[in-house]
Structure formats: C-alpha cells, structure tokens
N, C-alpha and C. Protein backbone atom coordinates (compact mmCIF):
# COMPACT_ATOMS: atom_id res chain seq x y z
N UNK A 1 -22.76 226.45 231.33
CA UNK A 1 -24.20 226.61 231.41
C UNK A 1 -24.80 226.48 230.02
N UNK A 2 -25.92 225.49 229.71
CA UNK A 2 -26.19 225.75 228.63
C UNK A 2 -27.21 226.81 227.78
N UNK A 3 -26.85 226.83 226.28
CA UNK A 3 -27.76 227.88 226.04
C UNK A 3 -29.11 227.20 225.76
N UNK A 4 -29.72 228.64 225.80
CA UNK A 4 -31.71 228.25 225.61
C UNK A 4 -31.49 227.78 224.43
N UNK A 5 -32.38 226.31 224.38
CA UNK A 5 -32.47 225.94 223.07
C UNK A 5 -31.39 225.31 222.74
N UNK A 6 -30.48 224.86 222.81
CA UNK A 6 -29.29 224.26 222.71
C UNK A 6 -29.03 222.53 223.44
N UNK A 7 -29.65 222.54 224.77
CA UNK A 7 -29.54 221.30 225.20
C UNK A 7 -30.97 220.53 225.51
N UNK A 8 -32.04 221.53 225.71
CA UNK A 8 -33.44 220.95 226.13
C UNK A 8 -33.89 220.03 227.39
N UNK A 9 -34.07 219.11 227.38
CA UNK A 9 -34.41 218.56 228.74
C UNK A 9 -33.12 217.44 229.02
N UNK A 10 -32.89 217.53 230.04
CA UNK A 10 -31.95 216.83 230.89
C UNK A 10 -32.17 215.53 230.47
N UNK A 11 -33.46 214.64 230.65
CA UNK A 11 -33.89 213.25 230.15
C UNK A 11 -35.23 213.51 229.36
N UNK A 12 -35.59 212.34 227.78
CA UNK A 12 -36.25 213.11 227.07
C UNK A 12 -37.65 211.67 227.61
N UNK A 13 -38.53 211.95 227.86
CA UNK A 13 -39.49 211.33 228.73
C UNK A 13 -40.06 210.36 227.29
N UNK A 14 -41.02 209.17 227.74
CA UNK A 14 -41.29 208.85 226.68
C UNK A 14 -40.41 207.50 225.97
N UNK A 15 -39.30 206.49 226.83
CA UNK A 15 -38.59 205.85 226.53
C UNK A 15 -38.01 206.35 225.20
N UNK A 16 -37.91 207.44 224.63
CA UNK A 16 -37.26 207.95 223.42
C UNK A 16 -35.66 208.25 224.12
N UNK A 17 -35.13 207.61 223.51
CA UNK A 17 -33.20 208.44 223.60
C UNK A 17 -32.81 209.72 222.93
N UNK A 18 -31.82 210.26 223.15
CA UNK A 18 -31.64 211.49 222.67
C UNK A 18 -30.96 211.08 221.27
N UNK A 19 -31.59 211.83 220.06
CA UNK A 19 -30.58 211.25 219.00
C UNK A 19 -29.20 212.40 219.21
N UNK A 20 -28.19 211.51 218.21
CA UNK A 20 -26.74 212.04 217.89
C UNK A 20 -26.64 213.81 218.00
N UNK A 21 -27.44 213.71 216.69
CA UNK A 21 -27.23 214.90 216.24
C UNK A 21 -28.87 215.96 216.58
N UNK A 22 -28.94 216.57 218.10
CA UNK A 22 -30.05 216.94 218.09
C UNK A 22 -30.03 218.60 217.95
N UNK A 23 -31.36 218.63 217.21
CA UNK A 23 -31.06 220.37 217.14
C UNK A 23 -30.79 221.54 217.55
N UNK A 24 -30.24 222.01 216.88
CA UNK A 24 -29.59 223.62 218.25
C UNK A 24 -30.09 224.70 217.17
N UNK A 25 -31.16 225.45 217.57
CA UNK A 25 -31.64 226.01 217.34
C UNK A 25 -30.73 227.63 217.76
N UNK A 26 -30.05 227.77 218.17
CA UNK A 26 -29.02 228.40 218.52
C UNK A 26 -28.02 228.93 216.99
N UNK A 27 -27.49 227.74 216.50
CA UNK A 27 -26.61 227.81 215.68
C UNK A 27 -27.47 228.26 214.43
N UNK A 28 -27.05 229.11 213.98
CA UNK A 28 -28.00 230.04 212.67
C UNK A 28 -27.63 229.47 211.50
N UNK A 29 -26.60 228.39 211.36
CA UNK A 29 -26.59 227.57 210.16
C UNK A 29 -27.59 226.93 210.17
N UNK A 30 -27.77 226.32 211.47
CA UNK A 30 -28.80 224.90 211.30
C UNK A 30 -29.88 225.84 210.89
N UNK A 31 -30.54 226.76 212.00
CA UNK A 31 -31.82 226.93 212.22
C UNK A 31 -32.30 227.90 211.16
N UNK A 32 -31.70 228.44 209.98
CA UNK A 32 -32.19 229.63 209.04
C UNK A 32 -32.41 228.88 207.61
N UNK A 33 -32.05 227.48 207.43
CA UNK A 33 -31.98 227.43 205.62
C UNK A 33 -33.68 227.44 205.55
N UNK A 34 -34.45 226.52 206.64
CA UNK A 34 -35.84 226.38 205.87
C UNK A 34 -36.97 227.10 206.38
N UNK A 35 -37.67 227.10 205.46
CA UNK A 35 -39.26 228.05 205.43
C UNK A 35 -39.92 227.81 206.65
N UNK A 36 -40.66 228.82 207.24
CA UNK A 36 -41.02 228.89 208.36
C UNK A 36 -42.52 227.91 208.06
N UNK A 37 -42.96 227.70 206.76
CA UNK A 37 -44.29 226.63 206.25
C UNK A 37 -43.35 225.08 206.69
N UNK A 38 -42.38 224.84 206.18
CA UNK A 38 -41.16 223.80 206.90
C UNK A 38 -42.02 223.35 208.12
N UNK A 39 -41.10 224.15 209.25
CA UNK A 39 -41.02 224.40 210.55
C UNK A 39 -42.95 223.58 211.34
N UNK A 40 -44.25 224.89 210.26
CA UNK A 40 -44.79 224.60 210.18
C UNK A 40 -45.60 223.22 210.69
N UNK A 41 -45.22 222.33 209.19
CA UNK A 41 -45.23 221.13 208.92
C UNK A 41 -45.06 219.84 210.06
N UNK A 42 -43.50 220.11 210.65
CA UNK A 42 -43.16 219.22 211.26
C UNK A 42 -43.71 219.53 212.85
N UNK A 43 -43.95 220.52 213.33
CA UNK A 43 -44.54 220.80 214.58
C UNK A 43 -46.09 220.52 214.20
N UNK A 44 -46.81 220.71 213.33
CA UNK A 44 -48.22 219.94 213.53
C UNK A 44 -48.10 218.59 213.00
N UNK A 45 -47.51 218.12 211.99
CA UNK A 45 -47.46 216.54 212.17
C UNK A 45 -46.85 215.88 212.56
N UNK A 46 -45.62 216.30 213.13
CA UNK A 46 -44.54 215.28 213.69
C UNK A 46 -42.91 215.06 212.42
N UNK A 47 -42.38 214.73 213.53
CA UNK A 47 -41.02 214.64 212.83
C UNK A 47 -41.00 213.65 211.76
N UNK A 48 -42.01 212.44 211.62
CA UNK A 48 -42.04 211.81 210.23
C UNK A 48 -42.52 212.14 209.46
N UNK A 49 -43.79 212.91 209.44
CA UNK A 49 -44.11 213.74 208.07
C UNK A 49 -43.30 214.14 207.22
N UNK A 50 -41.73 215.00 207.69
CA UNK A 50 -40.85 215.57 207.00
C UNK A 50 -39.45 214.36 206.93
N UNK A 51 -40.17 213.21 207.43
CA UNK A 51 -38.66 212.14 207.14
C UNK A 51 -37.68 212.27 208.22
N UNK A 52 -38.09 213.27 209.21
CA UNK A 52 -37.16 213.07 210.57
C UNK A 52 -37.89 212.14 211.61
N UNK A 53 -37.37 212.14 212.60
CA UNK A 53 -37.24 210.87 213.94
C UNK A 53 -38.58 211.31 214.26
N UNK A 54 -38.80 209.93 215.12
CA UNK A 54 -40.24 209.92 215.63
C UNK A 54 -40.03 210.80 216.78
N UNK A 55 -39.04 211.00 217.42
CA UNK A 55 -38.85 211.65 218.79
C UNK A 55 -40.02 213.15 218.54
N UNK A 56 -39.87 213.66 217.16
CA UNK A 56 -40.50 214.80 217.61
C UNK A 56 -41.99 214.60 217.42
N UNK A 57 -43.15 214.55 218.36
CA UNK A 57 -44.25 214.26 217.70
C UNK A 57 -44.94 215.46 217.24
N UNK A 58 -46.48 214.96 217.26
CA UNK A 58 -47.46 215.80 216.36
C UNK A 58 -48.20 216.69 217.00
N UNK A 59 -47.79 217.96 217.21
CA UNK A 59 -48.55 218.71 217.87
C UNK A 59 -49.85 219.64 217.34
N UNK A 60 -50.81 218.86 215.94
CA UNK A 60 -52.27 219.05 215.75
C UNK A 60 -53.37 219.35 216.41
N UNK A 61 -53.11 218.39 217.30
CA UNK A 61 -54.17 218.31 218.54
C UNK A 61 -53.65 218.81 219.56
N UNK A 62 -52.69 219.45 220.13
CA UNK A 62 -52.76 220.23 221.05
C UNK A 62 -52.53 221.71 221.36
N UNK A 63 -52.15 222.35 220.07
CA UNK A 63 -51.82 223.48 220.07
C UNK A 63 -52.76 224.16 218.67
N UNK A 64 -53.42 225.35 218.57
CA UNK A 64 -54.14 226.16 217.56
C UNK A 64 -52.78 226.18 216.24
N UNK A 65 -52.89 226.78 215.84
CA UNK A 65 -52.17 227.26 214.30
C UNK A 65 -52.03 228.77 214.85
N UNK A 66 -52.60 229.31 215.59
CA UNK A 66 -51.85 230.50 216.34
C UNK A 66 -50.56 229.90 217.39
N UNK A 67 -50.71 229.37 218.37
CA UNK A 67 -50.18 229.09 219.13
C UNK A 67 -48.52 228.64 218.61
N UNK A 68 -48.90 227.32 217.48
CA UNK A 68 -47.94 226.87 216.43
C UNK A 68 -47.11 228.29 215.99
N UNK A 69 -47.67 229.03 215.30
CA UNK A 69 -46.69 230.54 214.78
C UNK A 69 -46.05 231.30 216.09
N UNK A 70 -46.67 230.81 216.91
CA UNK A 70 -45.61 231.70 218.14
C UNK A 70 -44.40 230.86 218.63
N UNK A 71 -44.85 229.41 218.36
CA UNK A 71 -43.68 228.49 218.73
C UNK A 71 -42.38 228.73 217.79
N UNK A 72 -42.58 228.66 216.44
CA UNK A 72 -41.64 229.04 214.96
C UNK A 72 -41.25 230.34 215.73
N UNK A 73 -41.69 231.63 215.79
CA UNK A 73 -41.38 232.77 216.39
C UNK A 73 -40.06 232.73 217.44
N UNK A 74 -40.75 231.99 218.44
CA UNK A 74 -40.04 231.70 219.63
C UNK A 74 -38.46 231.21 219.27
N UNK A 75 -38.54 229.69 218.35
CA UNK A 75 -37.72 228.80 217.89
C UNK A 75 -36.86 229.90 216.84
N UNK A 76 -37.27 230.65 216.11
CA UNK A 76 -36.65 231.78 215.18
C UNK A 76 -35.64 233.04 215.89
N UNK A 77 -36.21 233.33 216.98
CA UNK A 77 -35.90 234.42 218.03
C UNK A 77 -34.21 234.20 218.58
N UNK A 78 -34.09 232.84 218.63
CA UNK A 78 -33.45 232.32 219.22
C UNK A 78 -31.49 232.38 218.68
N UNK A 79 -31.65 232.29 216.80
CA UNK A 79 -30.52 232.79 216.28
C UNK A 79 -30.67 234.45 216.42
N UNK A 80 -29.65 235.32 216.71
CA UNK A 80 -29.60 236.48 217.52
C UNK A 80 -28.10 237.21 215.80
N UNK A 81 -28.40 236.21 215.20
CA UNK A 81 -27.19 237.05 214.20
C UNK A 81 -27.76 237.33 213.25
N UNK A 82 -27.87 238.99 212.94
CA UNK A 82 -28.94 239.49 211.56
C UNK A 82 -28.83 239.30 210.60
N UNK A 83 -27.23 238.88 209.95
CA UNK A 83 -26.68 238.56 208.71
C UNK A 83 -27.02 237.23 207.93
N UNK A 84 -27.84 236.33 208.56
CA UNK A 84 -28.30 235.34 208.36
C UNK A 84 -29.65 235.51 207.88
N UNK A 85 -29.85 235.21 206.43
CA UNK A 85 -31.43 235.47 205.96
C UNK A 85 -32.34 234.03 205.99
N UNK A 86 -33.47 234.17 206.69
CA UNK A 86 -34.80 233.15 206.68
C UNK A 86 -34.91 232.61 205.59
N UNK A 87 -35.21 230.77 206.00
CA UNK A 87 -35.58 230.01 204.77
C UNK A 87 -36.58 230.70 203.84
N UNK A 88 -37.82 231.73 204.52
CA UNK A 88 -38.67 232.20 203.77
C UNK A 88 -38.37 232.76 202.44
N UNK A 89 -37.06 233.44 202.50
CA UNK A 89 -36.30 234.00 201.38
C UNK A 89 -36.12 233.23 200.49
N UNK A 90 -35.84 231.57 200.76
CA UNK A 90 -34.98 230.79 199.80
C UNK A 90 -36.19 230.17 198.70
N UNK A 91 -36.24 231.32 197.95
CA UNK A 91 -37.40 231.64 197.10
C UNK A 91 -36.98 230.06 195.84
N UNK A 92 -37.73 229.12 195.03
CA UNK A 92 -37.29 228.50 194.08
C UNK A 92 -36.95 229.24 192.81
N UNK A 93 -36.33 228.65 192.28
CA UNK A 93 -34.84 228.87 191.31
C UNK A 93 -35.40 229.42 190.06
N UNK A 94 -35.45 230.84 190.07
CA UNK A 94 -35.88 231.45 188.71
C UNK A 94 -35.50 230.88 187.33
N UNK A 95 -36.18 231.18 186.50
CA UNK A 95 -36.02 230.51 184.81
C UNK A 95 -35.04 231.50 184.41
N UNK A 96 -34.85 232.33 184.55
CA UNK A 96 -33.73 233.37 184.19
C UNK A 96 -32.55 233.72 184.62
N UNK A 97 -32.74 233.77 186.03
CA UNK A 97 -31.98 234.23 187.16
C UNK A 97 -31.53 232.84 188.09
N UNK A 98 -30.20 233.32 188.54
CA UNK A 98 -29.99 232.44 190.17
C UNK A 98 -30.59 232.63 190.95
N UNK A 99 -30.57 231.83 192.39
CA UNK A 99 -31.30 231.71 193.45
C UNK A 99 -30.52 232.98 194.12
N UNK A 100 -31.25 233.85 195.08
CA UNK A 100 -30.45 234.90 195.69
C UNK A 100 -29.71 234.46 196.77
N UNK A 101 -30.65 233.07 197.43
CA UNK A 101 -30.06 232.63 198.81
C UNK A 101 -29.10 231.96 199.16
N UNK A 102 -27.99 232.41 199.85
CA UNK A 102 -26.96 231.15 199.99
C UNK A 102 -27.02 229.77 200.78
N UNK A 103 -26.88 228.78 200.30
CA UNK A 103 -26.77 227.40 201.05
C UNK A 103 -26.03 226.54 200.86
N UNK A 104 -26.37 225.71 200.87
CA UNK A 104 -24.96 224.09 201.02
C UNK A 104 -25.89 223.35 200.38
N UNK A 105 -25.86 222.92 198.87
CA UNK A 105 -26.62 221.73 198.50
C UNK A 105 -26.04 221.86 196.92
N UNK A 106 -26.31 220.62 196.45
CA UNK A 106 -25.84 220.35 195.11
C UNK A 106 -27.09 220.34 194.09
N UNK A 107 -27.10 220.79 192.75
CA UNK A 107 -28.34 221.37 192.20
C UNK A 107 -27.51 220.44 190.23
N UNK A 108 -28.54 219.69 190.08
CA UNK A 108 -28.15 219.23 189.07
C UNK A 108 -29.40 219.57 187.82
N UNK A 109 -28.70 219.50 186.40
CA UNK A 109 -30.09 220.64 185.84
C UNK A 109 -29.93 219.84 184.43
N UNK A 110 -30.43 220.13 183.47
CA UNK A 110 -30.86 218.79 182.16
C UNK A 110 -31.14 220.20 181.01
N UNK A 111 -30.64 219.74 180.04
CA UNK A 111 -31.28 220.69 178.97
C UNK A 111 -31.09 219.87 177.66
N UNK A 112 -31.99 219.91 176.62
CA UNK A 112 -32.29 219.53 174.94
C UNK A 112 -32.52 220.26 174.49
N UNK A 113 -32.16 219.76 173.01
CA UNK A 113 -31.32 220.65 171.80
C UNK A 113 -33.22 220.57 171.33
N UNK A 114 -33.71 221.78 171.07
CA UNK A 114 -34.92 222.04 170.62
C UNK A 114 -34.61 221.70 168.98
N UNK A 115 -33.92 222.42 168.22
CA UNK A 115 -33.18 222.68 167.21
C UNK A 115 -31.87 222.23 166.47
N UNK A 116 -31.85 221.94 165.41
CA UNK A 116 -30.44 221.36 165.33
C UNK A 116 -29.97 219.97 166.07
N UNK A 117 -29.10 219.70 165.39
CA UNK A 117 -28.66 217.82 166.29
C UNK A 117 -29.21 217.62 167.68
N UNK A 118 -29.69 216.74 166.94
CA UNK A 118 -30.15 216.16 169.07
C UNK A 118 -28.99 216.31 169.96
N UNK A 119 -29.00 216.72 171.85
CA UNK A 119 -28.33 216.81 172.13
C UNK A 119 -29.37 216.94 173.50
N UNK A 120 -28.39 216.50 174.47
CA UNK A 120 -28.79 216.54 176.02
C UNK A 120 -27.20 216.99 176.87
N UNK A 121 -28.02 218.57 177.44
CA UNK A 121 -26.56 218.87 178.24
C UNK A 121 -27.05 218.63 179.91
N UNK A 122 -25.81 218.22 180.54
CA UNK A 122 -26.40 217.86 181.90
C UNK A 122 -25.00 218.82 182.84
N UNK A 123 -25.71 219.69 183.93
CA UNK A 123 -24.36 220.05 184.68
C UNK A 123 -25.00 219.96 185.97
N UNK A 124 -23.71 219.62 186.83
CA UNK A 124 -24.07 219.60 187.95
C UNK A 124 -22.93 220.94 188.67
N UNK A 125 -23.82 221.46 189.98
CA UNK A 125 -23.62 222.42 190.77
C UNK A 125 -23.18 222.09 192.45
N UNK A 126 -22.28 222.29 192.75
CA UNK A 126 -21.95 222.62 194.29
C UNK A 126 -21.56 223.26 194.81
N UNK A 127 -22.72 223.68 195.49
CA UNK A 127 -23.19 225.04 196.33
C UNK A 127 -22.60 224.78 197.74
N UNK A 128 -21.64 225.56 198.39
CA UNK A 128 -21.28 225.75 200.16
C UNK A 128 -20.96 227.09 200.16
N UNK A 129 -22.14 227.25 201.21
CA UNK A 129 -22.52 228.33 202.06
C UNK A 129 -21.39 228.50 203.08
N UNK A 130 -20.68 229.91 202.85
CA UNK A 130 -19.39 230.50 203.98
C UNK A 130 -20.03 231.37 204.49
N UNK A 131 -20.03 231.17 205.73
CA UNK A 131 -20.86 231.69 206.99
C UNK A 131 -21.93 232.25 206.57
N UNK A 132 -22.38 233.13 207.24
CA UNK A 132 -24.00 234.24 206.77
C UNK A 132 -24.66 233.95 205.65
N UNK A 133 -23.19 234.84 204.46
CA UNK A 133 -23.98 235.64 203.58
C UNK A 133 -23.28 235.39 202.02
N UNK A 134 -21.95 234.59 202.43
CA UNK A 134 -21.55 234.07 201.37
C UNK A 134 -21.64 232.41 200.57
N UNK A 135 -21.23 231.77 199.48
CA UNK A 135 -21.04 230.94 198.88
C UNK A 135 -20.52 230.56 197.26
N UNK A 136 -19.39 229.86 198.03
CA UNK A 136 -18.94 229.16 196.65
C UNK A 136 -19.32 228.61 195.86
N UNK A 137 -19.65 228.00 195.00
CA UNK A 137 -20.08 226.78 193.67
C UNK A 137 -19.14 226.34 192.77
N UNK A 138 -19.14 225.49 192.37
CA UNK A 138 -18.33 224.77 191.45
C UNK A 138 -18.95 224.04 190.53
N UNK A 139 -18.97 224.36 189.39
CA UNK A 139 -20.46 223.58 188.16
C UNK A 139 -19.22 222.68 187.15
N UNK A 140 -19.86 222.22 187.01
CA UNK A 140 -19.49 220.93 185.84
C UNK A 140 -20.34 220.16 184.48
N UNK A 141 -20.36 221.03 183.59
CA UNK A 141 -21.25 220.34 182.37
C UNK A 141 -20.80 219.02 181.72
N UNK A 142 -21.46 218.85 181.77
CA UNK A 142 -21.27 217.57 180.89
C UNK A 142 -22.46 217.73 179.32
N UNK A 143 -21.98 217.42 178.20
CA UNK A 143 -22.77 217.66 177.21
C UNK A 143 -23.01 216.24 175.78
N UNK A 144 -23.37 216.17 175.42
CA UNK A 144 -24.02 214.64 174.69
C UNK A 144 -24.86 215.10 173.65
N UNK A 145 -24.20 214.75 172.31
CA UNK A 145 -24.36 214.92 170.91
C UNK A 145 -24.79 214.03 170.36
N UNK A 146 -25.75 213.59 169.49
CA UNK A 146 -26.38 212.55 168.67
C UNK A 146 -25.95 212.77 166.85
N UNK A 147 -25.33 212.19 166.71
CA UNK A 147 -25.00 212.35 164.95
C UNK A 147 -25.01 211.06 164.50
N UNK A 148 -25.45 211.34 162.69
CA UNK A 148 -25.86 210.17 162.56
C UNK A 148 -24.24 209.16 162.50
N UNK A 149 -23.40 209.73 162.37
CA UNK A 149 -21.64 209.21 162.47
C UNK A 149 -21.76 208.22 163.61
N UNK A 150 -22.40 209.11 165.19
CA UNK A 150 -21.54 208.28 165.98
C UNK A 150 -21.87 209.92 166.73
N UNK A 151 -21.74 209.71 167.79
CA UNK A 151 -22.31 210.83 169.00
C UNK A 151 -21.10 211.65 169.97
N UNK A 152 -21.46 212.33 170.44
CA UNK A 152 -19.87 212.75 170.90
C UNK A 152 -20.23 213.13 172.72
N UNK A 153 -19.50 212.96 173.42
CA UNK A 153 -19.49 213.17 174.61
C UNK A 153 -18.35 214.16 175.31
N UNK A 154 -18.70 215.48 176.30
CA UNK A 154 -17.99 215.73 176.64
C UNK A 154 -18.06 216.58 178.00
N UNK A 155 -16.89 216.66 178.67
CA UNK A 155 -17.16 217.68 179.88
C UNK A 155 -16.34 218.99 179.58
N UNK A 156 -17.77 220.08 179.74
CA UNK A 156 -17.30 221.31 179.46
C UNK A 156 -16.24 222.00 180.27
N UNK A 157 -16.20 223.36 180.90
CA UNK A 157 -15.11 224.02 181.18
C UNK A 157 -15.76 224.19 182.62
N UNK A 158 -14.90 223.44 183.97
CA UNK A 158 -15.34 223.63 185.33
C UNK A 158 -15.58 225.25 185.28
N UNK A 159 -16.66 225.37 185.80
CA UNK A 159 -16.65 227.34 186.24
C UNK A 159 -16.50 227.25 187.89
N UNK A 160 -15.68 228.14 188.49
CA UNK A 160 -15.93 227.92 189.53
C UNK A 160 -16.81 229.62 190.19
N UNK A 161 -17.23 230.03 191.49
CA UNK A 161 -17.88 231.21 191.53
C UNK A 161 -17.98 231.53 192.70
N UNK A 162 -18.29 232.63 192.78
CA UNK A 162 -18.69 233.13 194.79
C UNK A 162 -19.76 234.07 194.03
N UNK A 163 -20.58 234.10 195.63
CA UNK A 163 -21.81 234.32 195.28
C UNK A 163 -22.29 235.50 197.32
N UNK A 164 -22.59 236.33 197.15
CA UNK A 164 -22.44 237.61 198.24
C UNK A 164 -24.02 237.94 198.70
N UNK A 165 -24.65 237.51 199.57
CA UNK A 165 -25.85 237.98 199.92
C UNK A 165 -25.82 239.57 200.08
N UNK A 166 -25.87 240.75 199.71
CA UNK A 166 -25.86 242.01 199.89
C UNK A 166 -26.88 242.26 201.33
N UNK A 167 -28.39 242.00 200.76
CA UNK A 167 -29.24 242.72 201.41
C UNK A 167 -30.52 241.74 202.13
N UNK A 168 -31.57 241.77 202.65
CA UNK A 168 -32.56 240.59 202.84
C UNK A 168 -33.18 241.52 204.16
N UNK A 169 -35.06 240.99 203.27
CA UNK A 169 -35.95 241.91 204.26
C UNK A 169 -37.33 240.96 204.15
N UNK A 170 -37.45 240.51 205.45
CA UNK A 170 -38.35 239.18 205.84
C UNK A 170 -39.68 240.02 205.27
N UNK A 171 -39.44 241.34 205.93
CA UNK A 171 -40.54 241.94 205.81
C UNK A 171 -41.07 242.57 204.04
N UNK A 172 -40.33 242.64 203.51
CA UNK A 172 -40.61 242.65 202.27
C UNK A 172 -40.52 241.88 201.54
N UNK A 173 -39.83 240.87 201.64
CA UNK A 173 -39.76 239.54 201.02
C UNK A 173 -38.49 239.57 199.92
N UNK A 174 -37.76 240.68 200.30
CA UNK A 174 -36.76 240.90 199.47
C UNK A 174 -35.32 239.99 199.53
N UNK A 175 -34.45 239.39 198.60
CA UNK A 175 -33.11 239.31 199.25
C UNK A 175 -32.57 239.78 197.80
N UNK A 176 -31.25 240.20 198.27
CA UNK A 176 -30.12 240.61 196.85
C UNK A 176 -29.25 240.09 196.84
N UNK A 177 -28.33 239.50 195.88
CA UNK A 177 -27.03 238.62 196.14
C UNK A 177 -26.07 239.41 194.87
N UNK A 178 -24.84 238.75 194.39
CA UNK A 178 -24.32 239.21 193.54
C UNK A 178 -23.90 237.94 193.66
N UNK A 179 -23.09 237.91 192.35
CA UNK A 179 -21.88 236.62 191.98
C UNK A 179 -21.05 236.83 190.69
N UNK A 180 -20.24 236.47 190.88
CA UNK A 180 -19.07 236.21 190.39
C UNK A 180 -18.64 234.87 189.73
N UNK A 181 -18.30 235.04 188.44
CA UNK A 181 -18.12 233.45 187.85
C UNK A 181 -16.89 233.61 187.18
C-alpha cells in the first residue's frame, strides 16, 4: 500500500509523464534540507522558476499565500522523524563560525594574502550528511605563493571531521552542532 505522499496519482493528467526520480516527501532526507521560502517559491511559480521540471506548475493564481503555507505545512507534516532539522535552520555560513546544519554538498572557499607575499589559498570541502543529525567532511587546501624567484604551489594537510547536530528549535530558530577535526 502506498504511503501518503510517496506515490501521488496513479496517472499524472496533462500529457506530462512521471519523471524518474519523483518526490517522496516521506523520506526526511529528501524533504528537510530546504527553506520552507524554497518550497515557497516553487509552489507559486512552478517547478522552472527553481530549475526543476515543468511537470510541477504555478500555483499564483490559484491558491492565496495562506492557503500556499498550509500546503508547505501539510507537505512538512508528512516526515514524522524529529531528529531531522528544517531547511529553515540551514542558516548561511557564518564569517567566524561553521554552518550548524548537516548536509551533503561540497563548499569551496578562496582567501588573499592582505599582507606580506602575495598569495591565494583555495580549499575545497565535502560535506555527507549520516542520517539525521550527523556529517562527515573532508577539506583539502590547496595554497599559491607569488615570489619574485618563482612562486610555489602546494596542497596542505587533508583534515578530515564529523560534525553532531546536538539540538534544533524551528520555533526559536535555534540549531547546535559540535565537530570534531
């Protein structure tokens, strides 16, 4: 039997086919990384606004911006596992601090030498999210020296890390993580 939200209509009306990979709102990987403004987005303009399939259209004109927040609600209701924190959380990437939220994506970052020999360091990050509340990373610098000799190139020391969602409160807008490097 299938679950709510998981298979949807038997035939999808509209000469549209069902794509491959259609959403299951069910599975709390898929349905928790993005912002409920996201969600938003693609239910009043349609699935190309956000670069997905035309299958999903634009529901502007037929539903209020109330109506819309009860649909997200509805569509939200639907993952039933608490350990999983809302895209709303997945706050952008402090100047100081890491991101608290765990996910699956690769994060590449640039820095210059203000001071002293020119220099451009570049590292890249990969981030996978283990189930809920955890995630691994694996960073890789790469760093680039300007002298007037002749310049030097190199890749720094892999770090690898886990990273522990502790706590997360929609309603306060809170999440806590820890990590380990």
């Amino acid at each position: 039997m299938p679950r709510p939200g998981r298979e949807g209509a038997a035939a999808i009306p509209g000469g549209f086919e069902r794509p491959a990979s259609f959403p299951d709102f069910v599975d709390c990987r898929t349905a928790t990384p993005e912002p409920d403004i996201q969600w938003r987005a693609v239910i009043t303009n349609g699935g190309p606004a956000r670069g997905f399939s035309d299958i999903m259209p634009a529901f502007k004109d037929l539903l209020t911006p109330d109506q819309i927040g009860k649909v997200i609600e509805h569509l939200r209701s639907l993952c039933t596992e608490q350990p999983w924190p809302r895209g709303n959380l997945n706050l952008p990437r402090a100047i100081v601090t890491e991101k608290a939220f765990p996910e699956d994506e690769v994060v590449i970052g640039a820095s210059f030498n203000a001071q002293g020999a020119p220099g451009v360091g570049t590292s890249v990050v990969y981030e996978k999210r283990i189930g809920a509340t955890g995630q691994l990373e694996a960073a890789v610098p790469m760093i680039s020296r300007t002298r007037l000799a002749g310049g030097t190139r190199a890749f720094g020391d892999i770090v690898l890390g886990y990273k522990q969602k502790l706590f997360h409160s929609l309603r306060s807008g809170s999440i806590v993580s820890v990590a380990a490097r």
